[in-house]
C-alpha atoms as a PDB file:
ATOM      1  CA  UNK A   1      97.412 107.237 103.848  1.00  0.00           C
ATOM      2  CA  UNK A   2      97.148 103.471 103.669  1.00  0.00           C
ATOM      3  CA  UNK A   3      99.543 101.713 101.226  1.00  0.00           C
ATOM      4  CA  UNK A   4      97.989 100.676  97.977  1.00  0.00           C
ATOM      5  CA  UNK A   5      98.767  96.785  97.132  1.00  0.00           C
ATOM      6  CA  UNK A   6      97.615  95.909  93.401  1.00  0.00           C
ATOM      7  CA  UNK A   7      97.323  91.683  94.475  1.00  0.00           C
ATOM      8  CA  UNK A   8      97.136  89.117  91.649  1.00  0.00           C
ATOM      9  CA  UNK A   9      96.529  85.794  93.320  1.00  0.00           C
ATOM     10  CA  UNK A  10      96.636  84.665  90.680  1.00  0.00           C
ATOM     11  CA  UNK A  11      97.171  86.694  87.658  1.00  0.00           C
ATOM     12  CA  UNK A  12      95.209  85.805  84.407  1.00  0.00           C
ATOM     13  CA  UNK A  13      98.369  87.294  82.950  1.00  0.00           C
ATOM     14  CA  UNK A  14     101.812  88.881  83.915  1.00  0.00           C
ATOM     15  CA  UNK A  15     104.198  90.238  81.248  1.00  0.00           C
ATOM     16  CA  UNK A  16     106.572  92.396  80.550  1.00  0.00           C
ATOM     17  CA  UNK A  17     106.516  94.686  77.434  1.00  0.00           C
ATOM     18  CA  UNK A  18     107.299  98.115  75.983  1.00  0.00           C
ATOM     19  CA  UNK A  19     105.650 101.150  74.145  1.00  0.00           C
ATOM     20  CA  UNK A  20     107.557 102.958  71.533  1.00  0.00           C
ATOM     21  CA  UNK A  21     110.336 102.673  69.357  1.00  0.00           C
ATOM     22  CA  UNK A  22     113.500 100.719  69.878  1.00  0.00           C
ATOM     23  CA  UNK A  23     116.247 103.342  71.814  1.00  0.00           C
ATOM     24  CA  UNK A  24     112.978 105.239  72.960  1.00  0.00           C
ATOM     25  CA  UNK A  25     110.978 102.167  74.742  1.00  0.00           C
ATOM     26  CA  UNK A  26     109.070 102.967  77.755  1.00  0.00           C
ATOM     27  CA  UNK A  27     109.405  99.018  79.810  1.00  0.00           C
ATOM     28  CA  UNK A  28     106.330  97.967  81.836  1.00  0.00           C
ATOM     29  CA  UNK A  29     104.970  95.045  83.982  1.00  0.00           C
ATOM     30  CA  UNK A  30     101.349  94.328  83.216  1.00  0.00           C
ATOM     31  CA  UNK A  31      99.111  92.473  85.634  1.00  0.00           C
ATOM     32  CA  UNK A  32      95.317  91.539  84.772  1.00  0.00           C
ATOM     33  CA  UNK A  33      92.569  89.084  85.726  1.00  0.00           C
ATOM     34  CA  UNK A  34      88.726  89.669  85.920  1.00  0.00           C
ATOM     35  CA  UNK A  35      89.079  92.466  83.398  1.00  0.00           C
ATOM     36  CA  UNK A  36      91.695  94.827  85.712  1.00  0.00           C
ATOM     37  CA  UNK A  37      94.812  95.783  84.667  1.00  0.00           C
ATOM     38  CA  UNK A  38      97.727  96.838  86.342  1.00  0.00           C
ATOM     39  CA  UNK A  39     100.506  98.693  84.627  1.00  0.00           C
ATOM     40  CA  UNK A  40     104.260  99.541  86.424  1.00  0.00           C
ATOM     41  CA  UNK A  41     106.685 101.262  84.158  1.00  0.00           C
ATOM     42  CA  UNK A  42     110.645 100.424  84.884  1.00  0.00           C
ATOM     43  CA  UNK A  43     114.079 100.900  83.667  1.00  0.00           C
ATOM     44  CA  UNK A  44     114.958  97.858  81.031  1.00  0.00           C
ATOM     45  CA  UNK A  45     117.618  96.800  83.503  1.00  0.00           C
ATOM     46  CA  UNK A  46     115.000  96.009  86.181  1.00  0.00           C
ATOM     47  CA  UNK A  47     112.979  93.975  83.714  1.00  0.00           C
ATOM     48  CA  UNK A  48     116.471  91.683  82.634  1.00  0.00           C
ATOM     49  CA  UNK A  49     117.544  91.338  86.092  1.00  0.00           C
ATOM     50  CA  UNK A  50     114.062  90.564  87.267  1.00  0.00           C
ATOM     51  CA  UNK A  51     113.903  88.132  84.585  1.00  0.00           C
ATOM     52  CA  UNK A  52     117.249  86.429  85.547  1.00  0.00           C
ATOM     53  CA  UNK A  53     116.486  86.186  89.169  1.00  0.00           C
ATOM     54  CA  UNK A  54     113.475  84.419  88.884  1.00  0.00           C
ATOM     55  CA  UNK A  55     115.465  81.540  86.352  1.00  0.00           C
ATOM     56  CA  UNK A  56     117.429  81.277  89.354  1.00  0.00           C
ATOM     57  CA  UNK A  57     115.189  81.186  91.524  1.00  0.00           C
ATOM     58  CA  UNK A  58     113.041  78.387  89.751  1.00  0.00           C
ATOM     59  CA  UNK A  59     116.437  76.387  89.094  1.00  0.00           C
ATOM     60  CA  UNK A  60     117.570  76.801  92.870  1.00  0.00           C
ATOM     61  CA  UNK A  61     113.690  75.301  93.738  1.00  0.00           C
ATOM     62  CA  UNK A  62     114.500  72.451  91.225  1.00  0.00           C
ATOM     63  CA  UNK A  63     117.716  71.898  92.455  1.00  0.00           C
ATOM     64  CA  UNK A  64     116.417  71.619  96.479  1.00  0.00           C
ATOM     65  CA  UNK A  65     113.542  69.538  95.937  1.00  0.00           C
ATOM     66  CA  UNK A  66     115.117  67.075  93.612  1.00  0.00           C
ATOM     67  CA  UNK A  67     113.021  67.774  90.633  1.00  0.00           C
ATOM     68  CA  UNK A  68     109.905  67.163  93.174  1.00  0.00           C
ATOM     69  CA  UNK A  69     108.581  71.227  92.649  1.00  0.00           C
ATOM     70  CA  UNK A  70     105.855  71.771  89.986  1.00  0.00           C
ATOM     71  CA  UNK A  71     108.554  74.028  88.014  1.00  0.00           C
ATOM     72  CA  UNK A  72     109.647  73.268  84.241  1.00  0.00           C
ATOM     73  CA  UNK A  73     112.706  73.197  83.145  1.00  0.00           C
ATOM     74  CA  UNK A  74     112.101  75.303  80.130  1.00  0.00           C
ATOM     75  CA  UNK A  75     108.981  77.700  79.556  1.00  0.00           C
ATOM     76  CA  UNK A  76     106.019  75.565  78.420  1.00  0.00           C
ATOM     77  CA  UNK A  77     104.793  76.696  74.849  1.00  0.00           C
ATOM     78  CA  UNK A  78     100.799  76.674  76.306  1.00  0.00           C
ATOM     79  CA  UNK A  79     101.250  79.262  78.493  1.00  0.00           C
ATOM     80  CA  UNK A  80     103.970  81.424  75.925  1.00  0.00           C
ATOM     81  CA  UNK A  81     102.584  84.846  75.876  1.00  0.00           C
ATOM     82  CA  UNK A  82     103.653  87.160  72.740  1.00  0.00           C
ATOM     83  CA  UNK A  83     100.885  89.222  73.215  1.00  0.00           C
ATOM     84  CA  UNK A  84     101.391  93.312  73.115  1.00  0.00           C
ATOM     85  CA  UNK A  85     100.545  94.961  76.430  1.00  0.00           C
ATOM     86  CA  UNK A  86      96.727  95.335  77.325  1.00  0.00           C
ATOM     87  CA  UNK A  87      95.920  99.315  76.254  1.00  0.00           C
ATOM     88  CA  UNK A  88      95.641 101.307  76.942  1.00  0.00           C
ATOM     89  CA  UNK A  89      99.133 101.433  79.046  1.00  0.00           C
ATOM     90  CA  UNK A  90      98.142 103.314  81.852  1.00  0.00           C
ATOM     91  CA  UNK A  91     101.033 103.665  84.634  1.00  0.00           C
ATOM     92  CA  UNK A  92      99.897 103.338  88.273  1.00  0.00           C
ATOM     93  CA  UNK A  93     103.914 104.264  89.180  1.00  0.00           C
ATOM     94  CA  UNK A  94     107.219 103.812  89.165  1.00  0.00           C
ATOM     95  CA  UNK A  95     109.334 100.774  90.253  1.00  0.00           C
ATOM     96  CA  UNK A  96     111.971 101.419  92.807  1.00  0.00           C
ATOM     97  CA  UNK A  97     112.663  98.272  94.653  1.00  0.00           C
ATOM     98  CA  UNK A  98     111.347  94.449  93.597  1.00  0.00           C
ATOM     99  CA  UNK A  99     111.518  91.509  95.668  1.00  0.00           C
ATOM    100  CA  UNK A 100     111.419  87.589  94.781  1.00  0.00           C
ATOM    101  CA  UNK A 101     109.965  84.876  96.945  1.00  0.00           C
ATOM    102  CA  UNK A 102     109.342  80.721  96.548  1.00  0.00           C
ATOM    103  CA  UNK A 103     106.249  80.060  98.766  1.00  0.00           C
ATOM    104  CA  UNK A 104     106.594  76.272  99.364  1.00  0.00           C
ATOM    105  CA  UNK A 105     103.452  75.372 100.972  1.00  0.00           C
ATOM    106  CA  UNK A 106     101.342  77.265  97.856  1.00  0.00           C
ATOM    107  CA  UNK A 107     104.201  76.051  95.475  1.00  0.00           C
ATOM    108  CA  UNK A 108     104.011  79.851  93.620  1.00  0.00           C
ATOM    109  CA  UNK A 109     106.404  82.534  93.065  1.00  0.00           C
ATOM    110  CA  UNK A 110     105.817  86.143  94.700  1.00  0.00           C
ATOM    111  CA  UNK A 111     107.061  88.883  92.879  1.00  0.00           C
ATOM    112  CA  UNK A 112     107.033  92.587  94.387  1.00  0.00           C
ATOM    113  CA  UNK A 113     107.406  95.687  92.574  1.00  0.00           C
ATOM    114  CA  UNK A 114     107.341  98.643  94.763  1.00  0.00           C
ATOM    115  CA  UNK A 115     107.414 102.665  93.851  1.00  0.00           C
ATOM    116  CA  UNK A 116     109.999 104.401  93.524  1.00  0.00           C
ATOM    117  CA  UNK A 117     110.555 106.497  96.872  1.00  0.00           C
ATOM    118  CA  UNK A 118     112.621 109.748  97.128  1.00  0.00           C
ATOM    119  CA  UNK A 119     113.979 109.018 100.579  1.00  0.00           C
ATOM    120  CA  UNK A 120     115.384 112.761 102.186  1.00  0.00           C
ATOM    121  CA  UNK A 121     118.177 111.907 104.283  1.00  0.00           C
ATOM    122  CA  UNK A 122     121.106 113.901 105.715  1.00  0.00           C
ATOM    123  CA  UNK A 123     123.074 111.425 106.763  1.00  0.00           C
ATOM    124  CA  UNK A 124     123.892 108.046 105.993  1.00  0.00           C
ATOM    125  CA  UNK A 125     122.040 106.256 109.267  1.00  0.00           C
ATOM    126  CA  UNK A 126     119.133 107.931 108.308  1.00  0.00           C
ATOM    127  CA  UNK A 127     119.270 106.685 104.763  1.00  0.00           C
ATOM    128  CA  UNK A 128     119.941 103.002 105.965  1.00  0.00           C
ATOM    129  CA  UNK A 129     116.958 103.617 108.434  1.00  0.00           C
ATOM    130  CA  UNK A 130     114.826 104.635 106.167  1.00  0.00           C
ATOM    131  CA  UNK A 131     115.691 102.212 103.534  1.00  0.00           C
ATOM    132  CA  UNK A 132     114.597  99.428 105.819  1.00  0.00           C
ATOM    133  CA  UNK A 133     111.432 100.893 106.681  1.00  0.00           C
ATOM    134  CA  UNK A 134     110.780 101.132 103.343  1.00  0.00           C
ATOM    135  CA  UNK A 135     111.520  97.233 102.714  1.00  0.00           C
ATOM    136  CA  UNK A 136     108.827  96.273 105.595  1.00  0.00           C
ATOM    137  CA  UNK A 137     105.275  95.259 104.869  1.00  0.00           C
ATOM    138  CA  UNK A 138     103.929  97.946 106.722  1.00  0.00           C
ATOM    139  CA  UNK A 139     100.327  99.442 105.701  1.00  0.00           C
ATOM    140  CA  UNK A 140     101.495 103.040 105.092  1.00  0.00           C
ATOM    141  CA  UNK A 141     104.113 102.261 102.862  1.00  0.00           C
ATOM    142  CA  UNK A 142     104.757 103.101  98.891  1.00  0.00           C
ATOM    143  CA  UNK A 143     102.445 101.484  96.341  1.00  0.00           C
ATOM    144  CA  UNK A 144     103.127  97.521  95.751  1.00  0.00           C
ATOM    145  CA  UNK A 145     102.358  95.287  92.608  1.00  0.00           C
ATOM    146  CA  UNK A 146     102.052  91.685  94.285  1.00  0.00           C
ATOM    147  CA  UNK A 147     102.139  89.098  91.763  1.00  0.00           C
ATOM    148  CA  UNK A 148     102.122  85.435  92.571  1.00  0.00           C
ATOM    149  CA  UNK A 149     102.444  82.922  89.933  1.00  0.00           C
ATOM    150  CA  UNK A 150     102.504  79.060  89.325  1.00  0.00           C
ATOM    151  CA  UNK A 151     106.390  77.319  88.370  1.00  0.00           C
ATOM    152  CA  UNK A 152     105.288  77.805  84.605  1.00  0.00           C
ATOM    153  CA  UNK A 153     103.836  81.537  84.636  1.00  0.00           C
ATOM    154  CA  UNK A 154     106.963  82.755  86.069  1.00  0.00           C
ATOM    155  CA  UNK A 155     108.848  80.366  84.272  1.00  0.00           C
ATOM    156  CA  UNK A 156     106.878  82.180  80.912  1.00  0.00           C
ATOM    157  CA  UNK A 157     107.282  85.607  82.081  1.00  0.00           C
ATOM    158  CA  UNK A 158     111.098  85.044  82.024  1.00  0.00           C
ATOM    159  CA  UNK A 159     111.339  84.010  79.190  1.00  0.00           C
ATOM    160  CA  UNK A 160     109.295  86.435  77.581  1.00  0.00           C
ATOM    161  CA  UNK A 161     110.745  89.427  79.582  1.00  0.00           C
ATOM    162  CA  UNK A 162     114.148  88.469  78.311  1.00  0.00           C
ATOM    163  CA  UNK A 163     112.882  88.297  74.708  1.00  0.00           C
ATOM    164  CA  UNK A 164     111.861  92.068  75.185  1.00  0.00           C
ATOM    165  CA  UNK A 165     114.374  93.422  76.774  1.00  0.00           C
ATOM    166  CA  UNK A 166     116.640  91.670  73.799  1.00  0.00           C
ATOM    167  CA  UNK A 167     114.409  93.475  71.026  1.00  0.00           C
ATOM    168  CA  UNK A 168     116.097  96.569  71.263  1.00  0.00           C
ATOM    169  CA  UNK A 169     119.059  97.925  69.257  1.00  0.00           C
ATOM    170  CA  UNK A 170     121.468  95.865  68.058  1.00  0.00           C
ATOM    171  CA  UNK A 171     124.512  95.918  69.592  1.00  0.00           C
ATOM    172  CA  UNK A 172     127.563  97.700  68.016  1.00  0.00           C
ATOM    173  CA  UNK A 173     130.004  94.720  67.729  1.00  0.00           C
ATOM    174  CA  UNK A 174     133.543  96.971  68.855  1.00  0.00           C
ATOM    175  CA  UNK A 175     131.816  98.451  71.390  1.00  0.00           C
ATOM    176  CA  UNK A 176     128.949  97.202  72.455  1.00  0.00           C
ATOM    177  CA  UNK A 177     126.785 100.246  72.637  1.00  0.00           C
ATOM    178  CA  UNK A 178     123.327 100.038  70.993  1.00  0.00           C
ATOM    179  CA  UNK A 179     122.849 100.759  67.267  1.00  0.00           C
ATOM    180  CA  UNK A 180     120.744 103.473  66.097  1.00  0.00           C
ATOM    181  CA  UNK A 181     119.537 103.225  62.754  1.00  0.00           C
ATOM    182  CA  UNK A 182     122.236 106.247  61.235  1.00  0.00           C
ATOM    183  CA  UNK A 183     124.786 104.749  63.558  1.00  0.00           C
ATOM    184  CA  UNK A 184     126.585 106.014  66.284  1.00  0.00           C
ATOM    185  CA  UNK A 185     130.346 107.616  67.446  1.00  0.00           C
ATOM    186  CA  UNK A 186     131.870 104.127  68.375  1.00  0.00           C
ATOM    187  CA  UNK A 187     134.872 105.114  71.084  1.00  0.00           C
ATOM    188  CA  UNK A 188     136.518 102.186  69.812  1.00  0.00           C
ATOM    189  CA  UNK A 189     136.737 103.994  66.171  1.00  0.00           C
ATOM    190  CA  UNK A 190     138.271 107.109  68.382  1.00  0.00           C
ATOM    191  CA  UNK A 191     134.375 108.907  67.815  1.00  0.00           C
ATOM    192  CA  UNK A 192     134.181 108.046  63.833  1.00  0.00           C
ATOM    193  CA  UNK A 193     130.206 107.461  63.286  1.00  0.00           C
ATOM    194  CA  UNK A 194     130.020 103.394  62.382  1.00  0.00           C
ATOM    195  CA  UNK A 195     126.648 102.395  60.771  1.00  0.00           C
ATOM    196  CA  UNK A 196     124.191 100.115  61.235  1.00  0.00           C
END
């Protein structure tokens, strides 16, 4: 079965977003342009560390070109997207692995989410095979979203992706642990229930 590539080239939008209620939010990355959408779900984790990754990313590209690469410092408030996610949210799969990329020549910024793969392995050499044959462009492999984006898109979806992911819960201030709206058993209160 030939691998399935979802390619925005470039994406009339790319966002990241959630459905449902804070402490039971499903996180997705959205693709669309000529009136097709492409929805990955993920763990909120992937979204913040995407997020961060391609700040640095777009900072390291500043940095190396002397301020010579189409990329803003900041997010520019024409392209802000605060949108909710296209619906209906329809998931196409999983993400397992993503990968980050600064195409020079095109001036753009790849970003790959790929599916989540249950690799069976009985030994470790097998896993670290198949791990890298997993991380190859080859036609046969998992599903791919392949997004690439001006400077100021990705510099947008950062921005926005780390406003979502800090939507959630509030934090507990001793402990750090997310806030439900009757509390929780803080460990630093030795499992007394502290409220919101």
């Amino acid at each position: 079965m030939s691998r399935q590539v979802y390619l925005y080239d470039p994406p009339d939008r790319f966002v990241a977003g959630t459905v449902g209620l804070p402490g039971r939010r499903t996180f997705f990355l959205q693709a669309s342009a000529a009136g097709r959408v492409t929805s990955v779900s993920l763990e909120k984790t992937q979204v913040a560390a995407l997020a961060e990754r391609i700040d640095e990313l777009l900072d390291e590209v500043v940095r190396r070109t002397g301020g010579n690469a189409p990329v803003p410092a900041v997010a520019p408030a024409d392209v802000t997207d605060s949108a909710p996610l296209d619906a209906p949210v329809e998931e196409e799969f999983r993400v397992g692995t993503m990968a980050l990329a600064w195409d020079g020549e095109e001036q753009r910024m790849i970003v790959e989410a790929q599916a989540l793969v249950e690799l069976d392995a009985s030994d470790e050499e097998d896993l670290a095979d198949a791990e890298e044959r997993l991380l190859q462009d080859e036609e046969n492999g998992p599903p791919m979203l392949r997004v690439r984006l001006s400077g100021a898109q990705a510099r947008a979806f950062a921005k926005r992706a780390l406003d979502v992911v800090n939507a959630g819960r509030p934090p507990c201030p001793l402990c750090s642990l997310p806030l439900d709206s009757e509390g929780h058993v803080c460990p630093r209160q030795n499992g007394y229930r502290r409220g919101a």
